[in-house]
C-alpha atoms as a PDB file:
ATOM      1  CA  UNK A   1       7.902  14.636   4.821  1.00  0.00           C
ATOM      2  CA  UNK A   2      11.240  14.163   6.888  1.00  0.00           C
ATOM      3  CA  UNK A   3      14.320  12.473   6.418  1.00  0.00           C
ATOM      4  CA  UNK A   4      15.316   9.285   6.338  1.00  0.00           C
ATOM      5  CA  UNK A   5      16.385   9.208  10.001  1.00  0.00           C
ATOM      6  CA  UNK A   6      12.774  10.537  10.570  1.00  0.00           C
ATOM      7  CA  UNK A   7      12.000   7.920   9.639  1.00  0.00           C
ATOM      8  CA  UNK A   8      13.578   5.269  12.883  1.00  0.00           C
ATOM      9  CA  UNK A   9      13.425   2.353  10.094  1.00  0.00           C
ATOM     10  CA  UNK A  10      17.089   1.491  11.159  1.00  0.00           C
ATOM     11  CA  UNK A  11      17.852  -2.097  11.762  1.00  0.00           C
ATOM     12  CA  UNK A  12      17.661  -1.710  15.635  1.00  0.00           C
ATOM     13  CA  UNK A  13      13.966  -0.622  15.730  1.00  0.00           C
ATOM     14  CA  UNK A  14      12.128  -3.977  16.603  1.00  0.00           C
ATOM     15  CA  UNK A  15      10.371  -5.384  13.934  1.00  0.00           C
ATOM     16  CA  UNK A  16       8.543  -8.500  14.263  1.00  0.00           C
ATOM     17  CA  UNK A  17       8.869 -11.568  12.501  1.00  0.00           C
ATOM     18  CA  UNK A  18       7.010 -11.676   8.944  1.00  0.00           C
ATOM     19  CA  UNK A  19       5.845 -14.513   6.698  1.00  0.00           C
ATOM     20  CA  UNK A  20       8.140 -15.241   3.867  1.00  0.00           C
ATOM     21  CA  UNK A  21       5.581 -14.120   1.551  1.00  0.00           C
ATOM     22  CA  UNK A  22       5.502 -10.679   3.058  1.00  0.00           C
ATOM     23  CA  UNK A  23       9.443 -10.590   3.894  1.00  0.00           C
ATOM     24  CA  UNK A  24       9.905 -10.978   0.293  1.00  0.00           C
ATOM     25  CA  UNK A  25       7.527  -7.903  -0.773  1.00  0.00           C
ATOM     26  CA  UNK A  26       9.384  -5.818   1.451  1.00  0.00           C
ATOM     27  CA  UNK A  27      12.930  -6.802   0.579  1.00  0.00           C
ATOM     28  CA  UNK A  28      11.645  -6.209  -3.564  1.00  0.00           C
ATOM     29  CA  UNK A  29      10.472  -2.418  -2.216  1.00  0.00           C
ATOM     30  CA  UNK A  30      13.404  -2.087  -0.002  1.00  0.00           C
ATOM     31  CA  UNK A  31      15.934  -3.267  -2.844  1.00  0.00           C
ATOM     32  CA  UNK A  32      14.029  -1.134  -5.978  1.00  0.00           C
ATOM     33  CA  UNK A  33      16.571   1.501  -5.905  1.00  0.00           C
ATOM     34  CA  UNK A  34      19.492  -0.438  -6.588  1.00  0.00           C
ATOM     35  CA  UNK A  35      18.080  -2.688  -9.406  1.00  0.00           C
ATOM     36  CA  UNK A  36      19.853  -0.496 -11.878  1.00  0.00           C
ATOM     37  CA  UNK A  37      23.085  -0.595 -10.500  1.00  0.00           C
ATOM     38  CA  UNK A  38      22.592  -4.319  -9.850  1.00  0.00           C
ATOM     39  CA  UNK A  39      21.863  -5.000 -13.472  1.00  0.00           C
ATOM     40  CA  UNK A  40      24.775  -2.838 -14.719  1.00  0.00           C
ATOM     41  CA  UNK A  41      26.608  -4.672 -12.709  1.00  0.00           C
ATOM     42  CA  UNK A  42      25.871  -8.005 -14.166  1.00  0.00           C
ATOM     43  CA  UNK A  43      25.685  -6.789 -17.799  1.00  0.00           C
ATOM     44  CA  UNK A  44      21.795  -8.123 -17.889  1.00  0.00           C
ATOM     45  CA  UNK A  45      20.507  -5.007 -18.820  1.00  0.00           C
ATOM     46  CA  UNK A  46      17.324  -5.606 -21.653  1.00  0.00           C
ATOM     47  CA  UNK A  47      17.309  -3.517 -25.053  1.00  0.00           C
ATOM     48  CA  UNK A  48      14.604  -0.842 -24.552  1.00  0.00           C
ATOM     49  CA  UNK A  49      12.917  -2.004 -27.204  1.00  0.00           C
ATOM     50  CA  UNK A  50      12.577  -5.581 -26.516  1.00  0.00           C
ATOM     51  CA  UNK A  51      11.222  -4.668 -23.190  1.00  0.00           C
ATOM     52  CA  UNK A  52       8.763  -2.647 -24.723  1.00  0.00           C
ATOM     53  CA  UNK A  53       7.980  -5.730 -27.572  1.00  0.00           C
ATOM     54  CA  UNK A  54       7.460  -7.884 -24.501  1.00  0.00           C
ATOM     55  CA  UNK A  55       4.796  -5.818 -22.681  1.00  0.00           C
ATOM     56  CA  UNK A  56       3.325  -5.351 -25.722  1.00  0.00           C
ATOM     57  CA  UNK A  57       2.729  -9.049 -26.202  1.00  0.00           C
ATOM     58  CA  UNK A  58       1.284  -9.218 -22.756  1.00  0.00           C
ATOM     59  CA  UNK A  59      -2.346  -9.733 -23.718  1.00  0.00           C
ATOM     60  CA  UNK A  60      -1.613 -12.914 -25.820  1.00  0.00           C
ATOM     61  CA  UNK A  61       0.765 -14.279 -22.865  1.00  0.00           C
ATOM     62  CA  UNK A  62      -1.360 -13.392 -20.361  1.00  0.00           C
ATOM     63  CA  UNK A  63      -3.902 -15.926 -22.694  1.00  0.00           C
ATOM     64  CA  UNK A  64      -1.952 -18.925 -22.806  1.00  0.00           C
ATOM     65  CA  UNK A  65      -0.985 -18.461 -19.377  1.00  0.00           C
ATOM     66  CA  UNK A  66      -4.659 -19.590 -18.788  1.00  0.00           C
ATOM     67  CA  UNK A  67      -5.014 -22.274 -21.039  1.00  0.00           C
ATOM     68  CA  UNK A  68      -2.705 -23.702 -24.556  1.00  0.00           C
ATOM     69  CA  UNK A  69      -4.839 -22.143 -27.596  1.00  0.00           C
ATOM     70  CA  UNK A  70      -5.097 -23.050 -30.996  1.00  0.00           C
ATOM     71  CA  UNK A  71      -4.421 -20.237 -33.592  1.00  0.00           C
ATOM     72  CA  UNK A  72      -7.872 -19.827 -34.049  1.00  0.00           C
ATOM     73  CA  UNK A  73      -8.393 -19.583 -30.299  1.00  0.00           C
ATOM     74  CA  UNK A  74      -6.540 -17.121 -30.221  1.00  0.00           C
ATOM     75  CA  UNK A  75      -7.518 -15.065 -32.522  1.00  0.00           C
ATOM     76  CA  UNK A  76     -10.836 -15.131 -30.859  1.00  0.00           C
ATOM     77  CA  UNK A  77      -9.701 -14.718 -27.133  1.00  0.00           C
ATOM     78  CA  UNK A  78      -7.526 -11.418 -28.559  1.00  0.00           C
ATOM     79  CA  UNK A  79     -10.055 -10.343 -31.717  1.00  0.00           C
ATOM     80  CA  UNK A  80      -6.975  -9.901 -33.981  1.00  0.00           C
ATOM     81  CA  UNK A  81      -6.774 -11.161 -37.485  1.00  0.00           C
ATOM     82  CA  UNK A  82      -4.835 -14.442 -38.764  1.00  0.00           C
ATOM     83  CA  UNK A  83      -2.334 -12.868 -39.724  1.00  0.00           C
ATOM     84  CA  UNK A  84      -1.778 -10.857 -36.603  1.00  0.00           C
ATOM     85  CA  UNK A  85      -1.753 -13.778 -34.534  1.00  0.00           C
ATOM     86  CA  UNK A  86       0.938 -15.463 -37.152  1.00  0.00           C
ATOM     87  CA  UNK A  87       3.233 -12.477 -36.391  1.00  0.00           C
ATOM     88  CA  UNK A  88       2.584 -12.677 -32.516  1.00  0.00           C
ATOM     89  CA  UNK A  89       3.198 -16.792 -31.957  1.00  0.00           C
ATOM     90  CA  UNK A  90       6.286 -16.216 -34.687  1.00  0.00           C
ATOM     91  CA  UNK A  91       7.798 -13.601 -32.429  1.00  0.00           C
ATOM     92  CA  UNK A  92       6.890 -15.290 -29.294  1.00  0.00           C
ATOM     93  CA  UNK A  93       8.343 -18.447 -30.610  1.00  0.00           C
ATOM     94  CA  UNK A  94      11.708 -16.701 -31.690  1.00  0.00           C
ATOM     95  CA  UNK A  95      11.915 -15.545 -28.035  1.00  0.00           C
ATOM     96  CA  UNK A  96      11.483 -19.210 -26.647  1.00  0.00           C
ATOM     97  CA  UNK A  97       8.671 -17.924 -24.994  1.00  0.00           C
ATOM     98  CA  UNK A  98       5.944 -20.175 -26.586  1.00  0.00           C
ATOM     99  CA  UNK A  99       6.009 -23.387 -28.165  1.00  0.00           C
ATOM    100  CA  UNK A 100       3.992 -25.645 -30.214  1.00  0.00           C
ATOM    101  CA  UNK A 101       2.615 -29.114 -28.758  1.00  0.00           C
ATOM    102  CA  UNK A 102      -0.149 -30.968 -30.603  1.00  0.00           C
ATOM    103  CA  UNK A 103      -1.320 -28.414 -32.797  1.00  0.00           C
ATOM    104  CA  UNK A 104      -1.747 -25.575 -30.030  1.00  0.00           C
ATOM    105  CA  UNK A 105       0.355 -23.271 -28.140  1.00  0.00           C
ATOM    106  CA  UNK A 106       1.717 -23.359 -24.804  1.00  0.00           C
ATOM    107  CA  UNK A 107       4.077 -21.427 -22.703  1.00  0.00           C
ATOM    108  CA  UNK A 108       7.382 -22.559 -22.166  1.00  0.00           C
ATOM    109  CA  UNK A 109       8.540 -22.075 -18.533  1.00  0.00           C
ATOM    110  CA  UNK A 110      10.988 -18.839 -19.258  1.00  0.00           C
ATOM    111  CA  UNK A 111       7.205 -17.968 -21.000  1.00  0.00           C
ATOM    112  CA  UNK A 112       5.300 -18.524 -17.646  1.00  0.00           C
ATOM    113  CA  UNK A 113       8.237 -16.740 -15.431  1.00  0.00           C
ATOM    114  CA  UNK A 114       7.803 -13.512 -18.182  1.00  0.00           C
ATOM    115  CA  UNK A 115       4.154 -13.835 -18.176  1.00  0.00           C
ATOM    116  CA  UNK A 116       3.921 -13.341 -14.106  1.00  0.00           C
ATOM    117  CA  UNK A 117       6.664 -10.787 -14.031  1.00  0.00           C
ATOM    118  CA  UNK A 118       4.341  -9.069 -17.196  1.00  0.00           C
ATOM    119  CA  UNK A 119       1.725  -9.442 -14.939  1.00  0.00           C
ATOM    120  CA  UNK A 120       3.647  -8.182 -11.848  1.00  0.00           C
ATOM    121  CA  UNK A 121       4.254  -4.998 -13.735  1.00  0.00           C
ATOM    122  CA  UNK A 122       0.807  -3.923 -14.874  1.00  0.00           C
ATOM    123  CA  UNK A 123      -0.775  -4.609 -11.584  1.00  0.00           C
ATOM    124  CA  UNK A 124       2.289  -2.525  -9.454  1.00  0.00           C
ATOM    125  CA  UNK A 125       2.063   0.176 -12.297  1.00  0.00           C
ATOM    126  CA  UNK A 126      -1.538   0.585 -12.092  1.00  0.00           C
ATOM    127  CA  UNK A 127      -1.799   0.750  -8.473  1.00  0.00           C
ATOM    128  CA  UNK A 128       1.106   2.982  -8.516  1.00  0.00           C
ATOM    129  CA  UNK A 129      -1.146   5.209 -10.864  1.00  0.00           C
ATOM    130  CA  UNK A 130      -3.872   4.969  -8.727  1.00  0.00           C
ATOM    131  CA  UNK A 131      -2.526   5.634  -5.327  1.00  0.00           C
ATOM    132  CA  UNK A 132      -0.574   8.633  -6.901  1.00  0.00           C
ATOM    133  CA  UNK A 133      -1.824  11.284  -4.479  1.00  0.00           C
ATOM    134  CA  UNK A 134      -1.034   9.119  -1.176  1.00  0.00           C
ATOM    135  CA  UNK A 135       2.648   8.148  -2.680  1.00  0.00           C
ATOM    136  CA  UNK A 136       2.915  11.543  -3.383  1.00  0.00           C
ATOM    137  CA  UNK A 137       2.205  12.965   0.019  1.00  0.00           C
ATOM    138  CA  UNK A 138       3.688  10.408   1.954  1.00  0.00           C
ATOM    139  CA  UNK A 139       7.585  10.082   3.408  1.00  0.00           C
ATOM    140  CA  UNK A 140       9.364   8.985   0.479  1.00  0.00           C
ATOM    141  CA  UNK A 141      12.251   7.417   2.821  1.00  0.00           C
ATOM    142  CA  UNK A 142       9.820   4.784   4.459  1.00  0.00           C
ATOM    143  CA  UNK A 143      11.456   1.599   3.464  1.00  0.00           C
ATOM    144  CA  UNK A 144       8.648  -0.300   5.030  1.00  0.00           C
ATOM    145  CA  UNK A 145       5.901   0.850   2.491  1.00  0.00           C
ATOM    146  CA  UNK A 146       5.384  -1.348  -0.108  1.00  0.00           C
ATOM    147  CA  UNK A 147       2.614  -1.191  -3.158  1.00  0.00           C
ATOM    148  CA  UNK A 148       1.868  -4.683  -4.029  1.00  0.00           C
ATOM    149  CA  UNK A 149      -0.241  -5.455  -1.152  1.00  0.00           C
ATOM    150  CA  UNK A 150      -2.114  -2.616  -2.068  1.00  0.00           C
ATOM    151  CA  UNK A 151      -3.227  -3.723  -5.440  1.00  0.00           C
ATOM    152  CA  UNK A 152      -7.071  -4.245  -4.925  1.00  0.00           C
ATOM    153  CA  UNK A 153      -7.537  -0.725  -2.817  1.00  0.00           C
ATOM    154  CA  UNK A 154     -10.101   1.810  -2.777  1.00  0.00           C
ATOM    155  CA  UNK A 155      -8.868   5.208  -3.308  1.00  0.00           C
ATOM    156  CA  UNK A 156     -10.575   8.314  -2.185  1.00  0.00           C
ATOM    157  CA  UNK A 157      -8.639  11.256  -2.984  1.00  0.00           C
ATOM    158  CA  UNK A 158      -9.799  14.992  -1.976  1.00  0.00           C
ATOM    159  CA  UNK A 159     -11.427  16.892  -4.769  1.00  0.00           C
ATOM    160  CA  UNK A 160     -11.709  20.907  -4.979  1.00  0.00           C
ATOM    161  CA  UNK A 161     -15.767  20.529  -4.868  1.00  0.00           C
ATOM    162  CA  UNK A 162     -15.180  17.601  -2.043  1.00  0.00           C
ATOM    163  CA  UNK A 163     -11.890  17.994   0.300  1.00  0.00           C
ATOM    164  CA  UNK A 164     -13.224  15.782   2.714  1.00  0.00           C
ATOM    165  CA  UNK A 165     -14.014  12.842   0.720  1.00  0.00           C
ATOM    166  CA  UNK A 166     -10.732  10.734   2.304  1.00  0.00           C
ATOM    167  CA  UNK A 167     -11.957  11.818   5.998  1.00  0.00           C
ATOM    168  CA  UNK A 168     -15.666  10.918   5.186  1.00  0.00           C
ATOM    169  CA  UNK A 169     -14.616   7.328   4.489  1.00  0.00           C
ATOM    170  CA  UNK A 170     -11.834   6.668   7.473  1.00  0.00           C
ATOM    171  CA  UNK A 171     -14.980   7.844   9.831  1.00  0.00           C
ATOM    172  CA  UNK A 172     -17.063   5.342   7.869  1.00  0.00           C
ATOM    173  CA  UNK A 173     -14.725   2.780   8.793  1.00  0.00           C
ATOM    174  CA  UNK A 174     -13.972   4.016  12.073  1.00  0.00           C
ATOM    175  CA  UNK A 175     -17.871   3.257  12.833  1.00  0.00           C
ATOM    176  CA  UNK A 176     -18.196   0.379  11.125  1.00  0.00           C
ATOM    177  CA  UNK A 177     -15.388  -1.072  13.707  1.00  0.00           C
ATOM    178  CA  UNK A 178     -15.146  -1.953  17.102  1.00  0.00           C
ATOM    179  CA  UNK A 179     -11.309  -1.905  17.400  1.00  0.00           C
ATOM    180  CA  UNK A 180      -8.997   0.335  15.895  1.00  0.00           C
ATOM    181  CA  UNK A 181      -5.043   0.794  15.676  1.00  0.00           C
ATOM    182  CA  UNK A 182      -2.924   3.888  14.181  1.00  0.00           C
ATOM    183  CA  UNK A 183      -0.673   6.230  14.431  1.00  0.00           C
ATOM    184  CA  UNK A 184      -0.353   9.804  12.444  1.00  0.00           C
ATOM    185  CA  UNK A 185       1.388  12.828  11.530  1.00  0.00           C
ATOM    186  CA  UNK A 186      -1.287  14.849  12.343  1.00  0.00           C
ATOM    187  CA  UNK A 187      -5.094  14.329  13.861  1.00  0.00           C
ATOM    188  CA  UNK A 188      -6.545  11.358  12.452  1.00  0.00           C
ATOM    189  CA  UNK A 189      -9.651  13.627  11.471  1.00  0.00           C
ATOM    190  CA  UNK A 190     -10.255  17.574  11.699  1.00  0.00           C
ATOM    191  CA  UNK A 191     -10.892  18.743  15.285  1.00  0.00           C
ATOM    192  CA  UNK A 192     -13.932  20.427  14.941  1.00  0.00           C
ATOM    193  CA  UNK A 193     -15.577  16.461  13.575  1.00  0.00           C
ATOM    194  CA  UNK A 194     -17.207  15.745  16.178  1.00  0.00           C
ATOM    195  CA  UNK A 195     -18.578  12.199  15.066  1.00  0.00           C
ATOM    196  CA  UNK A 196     -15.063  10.587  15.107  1.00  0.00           C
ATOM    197  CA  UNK A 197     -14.446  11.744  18.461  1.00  0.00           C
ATOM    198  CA  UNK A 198     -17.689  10.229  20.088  1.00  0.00           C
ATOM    199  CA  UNK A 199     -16.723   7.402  18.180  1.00  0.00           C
ATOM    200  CA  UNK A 200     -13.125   7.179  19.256  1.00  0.00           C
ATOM    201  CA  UNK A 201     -13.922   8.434  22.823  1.00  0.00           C
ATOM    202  CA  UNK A 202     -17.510   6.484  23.213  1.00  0.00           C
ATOM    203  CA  UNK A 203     -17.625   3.258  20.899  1.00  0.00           C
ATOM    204  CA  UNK A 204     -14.692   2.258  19.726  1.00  0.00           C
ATOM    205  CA  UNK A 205     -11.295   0.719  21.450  1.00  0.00           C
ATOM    206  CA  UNK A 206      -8.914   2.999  20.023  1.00  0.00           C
ATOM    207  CA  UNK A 207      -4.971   2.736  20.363  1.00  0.00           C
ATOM    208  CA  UNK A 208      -3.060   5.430  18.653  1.00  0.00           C
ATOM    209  CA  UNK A 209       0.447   7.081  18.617  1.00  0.00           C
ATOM    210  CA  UNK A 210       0.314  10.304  17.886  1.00  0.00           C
ATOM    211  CA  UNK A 211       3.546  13.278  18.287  1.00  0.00           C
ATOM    212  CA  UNK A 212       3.080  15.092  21.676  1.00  0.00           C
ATOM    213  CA  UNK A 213       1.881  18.329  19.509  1.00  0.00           C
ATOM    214  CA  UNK A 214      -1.011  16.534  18.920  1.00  0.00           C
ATOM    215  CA  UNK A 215      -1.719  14.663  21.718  1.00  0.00           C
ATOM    216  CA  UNK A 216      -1.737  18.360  23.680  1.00  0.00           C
ATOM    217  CA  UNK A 217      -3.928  19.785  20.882  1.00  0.00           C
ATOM    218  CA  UNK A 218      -6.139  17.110  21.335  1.00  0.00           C
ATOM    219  CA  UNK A 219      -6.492  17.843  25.226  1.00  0.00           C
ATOM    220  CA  UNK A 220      -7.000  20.914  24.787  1.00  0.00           C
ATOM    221  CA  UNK A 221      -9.687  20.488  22.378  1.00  0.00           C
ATOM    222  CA  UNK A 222     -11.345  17.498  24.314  1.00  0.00           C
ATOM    223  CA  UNK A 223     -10.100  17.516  27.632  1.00  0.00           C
ATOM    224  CA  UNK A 224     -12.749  15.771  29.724  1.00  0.00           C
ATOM    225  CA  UNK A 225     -13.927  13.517  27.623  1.00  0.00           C
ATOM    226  CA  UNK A 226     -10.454  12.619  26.563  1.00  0.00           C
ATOM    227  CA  UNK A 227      -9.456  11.731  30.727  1.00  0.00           C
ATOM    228  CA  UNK A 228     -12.306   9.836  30.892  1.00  0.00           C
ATOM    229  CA  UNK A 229     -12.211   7.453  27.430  1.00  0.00           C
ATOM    230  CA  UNK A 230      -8.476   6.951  28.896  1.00  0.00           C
ATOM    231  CA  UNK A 231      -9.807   5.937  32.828  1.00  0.00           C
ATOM    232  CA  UNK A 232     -12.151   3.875  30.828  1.00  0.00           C
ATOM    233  CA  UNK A 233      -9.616   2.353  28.869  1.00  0.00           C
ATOM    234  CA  UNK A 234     -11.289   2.994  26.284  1.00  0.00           C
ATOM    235  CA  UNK A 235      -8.466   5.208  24.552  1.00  0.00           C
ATOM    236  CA  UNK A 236      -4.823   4.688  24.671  1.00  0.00           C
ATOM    237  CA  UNK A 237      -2.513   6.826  23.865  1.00  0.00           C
ATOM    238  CA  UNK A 238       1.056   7.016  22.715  1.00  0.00           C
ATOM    239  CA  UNK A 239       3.678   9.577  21.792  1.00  0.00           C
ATOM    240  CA  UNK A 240       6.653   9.525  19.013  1.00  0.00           C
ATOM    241  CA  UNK A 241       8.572  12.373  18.011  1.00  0.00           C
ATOM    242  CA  UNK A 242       8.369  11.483  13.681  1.00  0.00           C
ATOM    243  CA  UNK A 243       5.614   9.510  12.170  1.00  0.00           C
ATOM    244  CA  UNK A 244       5.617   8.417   8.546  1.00  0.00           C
ATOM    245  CA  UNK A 245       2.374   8.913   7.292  1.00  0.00           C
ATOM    246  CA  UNK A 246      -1.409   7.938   8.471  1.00  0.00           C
ATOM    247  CA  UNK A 247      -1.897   4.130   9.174  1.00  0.00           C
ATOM    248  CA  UNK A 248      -4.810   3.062  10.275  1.00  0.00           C
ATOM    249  CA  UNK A 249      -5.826  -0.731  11.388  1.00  0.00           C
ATOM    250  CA  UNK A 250     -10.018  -1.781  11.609  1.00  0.00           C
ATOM    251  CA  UNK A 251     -11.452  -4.820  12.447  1.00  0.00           C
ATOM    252  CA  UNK A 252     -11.734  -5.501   8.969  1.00  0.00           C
ATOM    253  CA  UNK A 253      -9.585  -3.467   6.906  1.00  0.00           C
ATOM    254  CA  UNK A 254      -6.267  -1.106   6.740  1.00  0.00           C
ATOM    255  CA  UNK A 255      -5.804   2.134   5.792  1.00  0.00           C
ATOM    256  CA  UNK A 256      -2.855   4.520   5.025  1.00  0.00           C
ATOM    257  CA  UNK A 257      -3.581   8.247   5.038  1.00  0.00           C
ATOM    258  CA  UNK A 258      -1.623  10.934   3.319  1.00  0.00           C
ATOM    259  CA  UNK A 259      -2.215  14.352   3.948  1.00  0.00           C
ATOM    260  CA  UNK A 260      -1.282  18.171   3.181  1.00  0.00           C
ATOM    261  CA  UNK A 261       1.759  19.780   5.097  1.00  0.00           C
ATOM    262  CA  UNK A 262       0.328  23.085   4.968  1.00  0.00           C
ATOM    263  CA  UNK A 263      -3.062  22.214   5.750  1.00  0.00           C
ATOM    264  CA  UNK A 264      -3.150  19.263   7.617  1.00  0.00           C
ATOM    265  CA  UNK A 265      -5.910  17.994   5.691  1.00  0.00           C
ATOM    266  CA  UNK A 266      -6.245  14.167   4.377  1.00  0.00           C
ATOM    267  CA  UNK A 267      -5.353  14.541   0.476  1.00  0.00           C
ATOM    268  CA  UNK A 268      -5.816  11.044  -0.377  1.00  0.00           C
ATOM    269  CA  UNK A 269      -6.694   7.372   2.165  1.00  0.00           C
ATOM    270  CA  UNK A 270      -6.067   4.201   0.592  1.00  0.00           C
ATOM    271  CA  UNK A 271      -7.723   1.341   2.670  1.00  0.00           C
ATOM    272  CA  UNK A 272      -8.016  -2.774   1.709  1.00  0.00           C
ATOM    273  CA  UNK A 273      -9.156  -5.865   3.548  1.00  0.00           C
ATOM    274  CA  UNK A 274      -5.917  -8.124   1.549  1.00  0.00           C
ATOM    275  CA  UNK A 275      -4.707 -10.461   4.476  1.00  0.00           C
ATOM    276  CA  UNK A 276      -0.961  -9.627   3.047  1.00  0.00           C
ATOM    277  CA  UNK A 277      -1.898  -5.879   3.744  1.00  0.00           C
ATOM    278  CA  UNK A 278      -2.887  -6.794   7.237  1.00  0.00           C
ATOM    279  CA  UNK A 279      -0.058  -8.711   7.999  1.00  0.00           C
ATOM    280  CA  UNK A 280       2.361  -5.572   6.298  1.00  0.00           C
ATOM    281  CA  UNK A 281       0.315  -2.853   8.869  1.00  0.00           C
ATOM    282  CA  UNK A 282       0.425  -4.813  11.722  1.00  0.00           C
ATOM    283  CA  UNK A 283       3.951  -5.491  11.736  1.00  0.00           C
ATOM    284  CA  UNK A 284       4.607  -1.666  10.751  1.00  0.00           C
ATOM    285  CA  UNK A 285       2.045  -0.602  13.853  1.00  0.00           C
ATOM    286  CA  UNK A 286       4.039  -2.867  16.340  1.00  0.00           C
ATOM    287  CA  UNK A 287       7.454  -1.665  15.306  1.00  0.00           C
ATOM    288  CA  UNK A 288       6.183   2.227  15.554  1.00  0.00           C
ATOM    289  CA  UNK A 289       4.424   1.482  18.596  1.00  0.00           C
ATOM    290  CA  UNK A 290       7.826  -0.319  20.067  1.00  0.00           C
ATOM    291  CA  UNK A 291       9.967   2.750  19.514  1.00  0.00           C
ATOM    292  CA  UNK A 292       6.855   5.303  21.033  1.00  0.00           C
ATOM    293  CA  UNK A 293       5.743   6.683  25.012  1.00  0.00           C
ATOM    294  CA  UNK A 294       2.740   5.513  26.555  1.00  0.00           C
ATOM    295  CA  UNK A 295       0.997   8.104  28.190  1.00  0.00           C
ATOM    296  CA  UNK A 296       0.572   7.243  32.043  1.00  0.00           C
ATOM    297  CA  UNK A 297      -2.895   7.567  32.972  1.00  0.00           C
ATOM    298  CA  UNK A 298      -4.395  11.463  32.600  1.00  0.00           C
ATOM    299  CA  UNK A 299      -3.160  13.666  30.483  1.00  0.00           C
ATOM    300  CA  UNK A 300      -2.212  17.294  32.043  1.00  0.00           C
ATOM    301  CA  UNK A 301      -4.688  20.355  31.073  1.00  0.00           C
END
């Protein structure tokens, strides 16, 4: 869905200031790509198969990274036999991973830093998995888009026997809200819904960049009512020549929209209430809306 100039992430596109936590998520997304090289590089590249030993051992790290355990605590916690959970502490131990204190295990602290990154892993993977459809219909230049914030997300993803299950619940948040922020490739919703337009043009203070295709299609679909919500202030409008993807900002919650070139139609929305997700959409919204056109008053029929 474009190119990476599409895109207008370039350094001088205002951005504004993040909180180290979030500045850090971003510059792990931004920097992804080059971890390979960057290992190379440094000649700290892991055997395969360790890796895959390590993972593997997750479960019982993840345990002690709770609480030290006995061995027979562990064998409980994990329901795995004595002499699986000899084999596990051995090889744990051998990695310097785990140690023994008193008669029960604990994590060293290279075995805490493993255990979060172990942890890191599964929950980026399985939200990865998850979101699949969005990250696959989305710009894949966007070096603002990051997954972790996403972790805890619902996912509603179109379904031959239900295509409009993604647009059913961004109208459900739409009027559950009494503010709402965006911008989009395309129309937020289908034309012809009626109920997010008396919504957007009746109840809810809407601000929302859209290309200047679809601002005129919307005009020309709604062209009354769309003058008036905008005397009213009620609607504001803005223009930008590329967009990203769908992002969408509720009183309570965010939402990122992906949706069909050919169609137009939303193939998958992803929306969360994490505060780090907040503070990731509203810094994206004010550097898109910083490099956009507001629209002067009425719009032309």
């Amino acid at each position: 869905m474009g190119s990476p100039e599409d895109d207008r992430s370039a350094d001088h596109v205002f951005k504004p200031p993040a909180s180290p936590i979030l500045e850090a998520v971003l510059q792990n997304a931004r920097n992804q790509q080059y971890l390979g090289t960057r290992l190379d590089a440094a000649g700290n590249r892991i055997d395969p198969d360790r890796l895959s030993d390590i993972v593997r051992h997750g479960p019982v790290l993840e345990a002690l990274r709770e609480e030290p355990r006995d061995r027979r605590e562990i064998e409980a916690q994990l329901d795995v036999s004595r002499a699986t959970s000899h084999r596990l502490m051995k090889w744990l131990g051998e990695q310097g991973f785990v140690e023994k204190v008193d008669g029960r295990f604990q994590l060293t602290g290279r075995g805490e830093a493993v255990t979060d990154e172990v942890l890191r892993f599964e929950a980026n993977v399985s939200t990865a998995h998850r979101m699949g459809p969005l990250l696959d219909a989305i710009c894949p230049h966007h070096a603002e888009f990051a997954i972790e914030p996403m972790v805890d997300a619902t996912v509603t993803v179109a379904e031959p026997s239900d295509p409009y299950r993604p647009v059913e619940r961004f109208i459900s948040l739409v009027n559950e809200s009494e503010t709402f922020r965006g911008f989009n490739t395309t129309h937020m919703a289908p034309l012809s819904i009626g109920e997010f337009y008396q919504q957007l043009f009746d109840a809810t203070e809407s601000e929302i960049v859209y290309t200047p295709q679809v601002v005129e299609k919307l005009v020309d679909t709604y062209p009354n009512r769309t003058n008036e919500a905008i005397d009213r202030g009620q609607l504001t409008l803005r223009t930008r020549e590329k967009l990203p993807y769908g992002l969408a900002i509720f009183d309570d919650r965010v939402g990122i929209g992906g949706y069909d070139d050919e169609t137009g139609l939303m193939q998958a929305f992803v929306d969360t209430d994490s505060s780090l997700a907040r503070e990731w959409a509203d810094r994206v919204y004010a550097s898109v809306k910083a490099d956009s056109t507001p629209l002067d008053g009425r719009v032309d029929q």
